[in-house]
C-alpha atoms as a PDB file:
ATOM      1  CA  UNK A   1     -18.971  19.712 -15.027  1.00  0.00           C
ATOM      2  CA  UNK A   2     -20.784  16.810 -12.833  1.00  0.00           C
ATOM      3  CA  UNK A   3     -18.169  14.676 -15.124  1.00  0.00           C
ATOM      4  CA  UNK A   4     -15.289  15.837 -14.228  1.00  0.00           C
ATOM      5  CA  UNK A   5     -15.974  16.195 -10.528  1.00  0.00           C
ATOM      6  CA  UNK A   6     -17.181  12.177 -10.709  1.00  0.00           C
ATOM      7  CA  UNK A   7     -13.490  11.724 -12.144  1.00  0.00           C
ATOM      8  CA  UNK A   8     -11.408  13.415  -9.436  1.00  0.00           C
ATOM      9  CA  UNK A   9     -13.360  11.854  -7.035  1.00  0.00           C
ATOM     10  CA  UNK A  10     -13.050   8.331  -8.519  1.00  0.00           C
ATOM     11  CA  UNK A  11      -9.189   9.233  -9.306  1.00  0.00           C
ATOM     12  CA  UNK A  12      -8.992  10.172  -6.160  1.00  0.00           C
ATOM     13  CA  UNK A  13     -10.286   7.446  -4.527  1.00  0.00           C
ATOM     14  CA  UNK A  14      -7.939   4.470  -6.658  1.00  0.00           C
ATOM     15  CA  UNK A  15      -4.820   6.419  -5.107  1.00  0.00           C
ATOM     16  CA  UNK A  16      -5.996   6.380  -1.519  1.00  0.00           C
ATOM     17  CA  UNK A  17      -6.535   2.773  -2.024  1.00  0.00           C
ATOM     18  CA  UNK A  18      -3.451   2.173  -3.910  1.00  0.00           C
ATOM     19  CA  UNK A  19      -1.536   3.667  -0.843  1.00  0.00           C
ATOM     20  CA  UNK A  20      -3.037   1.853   1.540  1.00  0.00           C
ATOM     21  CA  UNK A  21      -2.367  -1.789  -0.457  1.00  0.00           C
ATOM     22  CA  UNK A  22       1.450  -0.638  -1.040  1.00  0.00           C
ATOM     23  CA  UNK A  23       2.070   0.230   2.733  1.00  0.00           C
ATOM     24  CA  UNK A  24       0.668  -3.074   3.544  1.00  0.00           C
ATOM     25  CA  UNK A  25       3.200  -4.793   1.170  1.00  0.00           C
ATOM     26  CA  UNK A  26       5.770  -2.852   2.662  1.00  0.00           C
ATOM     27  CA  UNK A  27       5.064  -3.800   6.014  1.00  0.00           C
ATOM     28  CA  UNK A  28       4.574  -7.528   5.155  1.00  0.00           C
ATOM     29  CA  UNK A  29       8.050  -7.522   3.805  1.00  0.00           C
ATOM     30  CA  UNK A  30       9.554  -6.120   6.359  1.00  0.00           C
ATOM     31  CA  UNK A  31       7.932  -8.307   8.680  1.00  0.00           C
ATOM     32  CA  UNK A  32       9.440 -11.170   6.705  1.00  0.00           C
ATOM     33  CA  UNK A  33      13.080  -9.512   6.071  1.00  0.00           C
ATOM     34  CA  UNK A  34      12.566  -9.323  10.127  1.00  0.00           C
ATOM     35  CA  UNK A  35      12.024 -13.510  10.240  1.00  0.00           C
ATOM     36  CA  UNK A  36      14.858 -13.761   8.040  1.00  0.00           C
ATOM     37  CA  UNK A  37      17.008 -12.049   9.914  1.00  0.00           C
ATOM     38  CA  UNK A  38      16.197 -13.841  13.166  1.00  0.00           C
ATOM     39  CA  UNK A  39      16.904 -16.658  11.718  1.00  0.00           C
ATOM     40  CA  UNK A  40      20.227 -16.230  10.357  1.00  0.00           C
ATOM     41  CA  UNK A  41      21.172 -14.758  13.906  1.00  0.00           C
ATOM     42  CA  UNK A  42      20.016 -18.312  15.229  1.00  0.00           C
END
C-alpha cells in the first residue's frame, strides 16, 4: 500500500513540474513572437 501511495505522489509531483516548465515555454515564445512582431511593425 505505502508503494502505491509513494507512486501517486511521485506521479504527481513530475506533472506539476511538467506544467510549470511548459507554461514557461509558452510564455517565452510568446514573448519572442511579441519581439518579432515589433519588429516587423518597425
Amino acid at each position: 500500500m505505502k508503494t502505491i501511495v509513494y507512486a501517486v505522489f511521485a506521479s504527481a509531483l513530475l506533472l506539476l513540474t511538467a506544467c510549470n516548465t511548459v507554461k514557461g515555454v509558452g510564455q517565452d515564445i510568446q514573448k519572442a513572437g511579441e519581439k518579432i512582431e515589433g519588429a516587423a511593425r518597425k
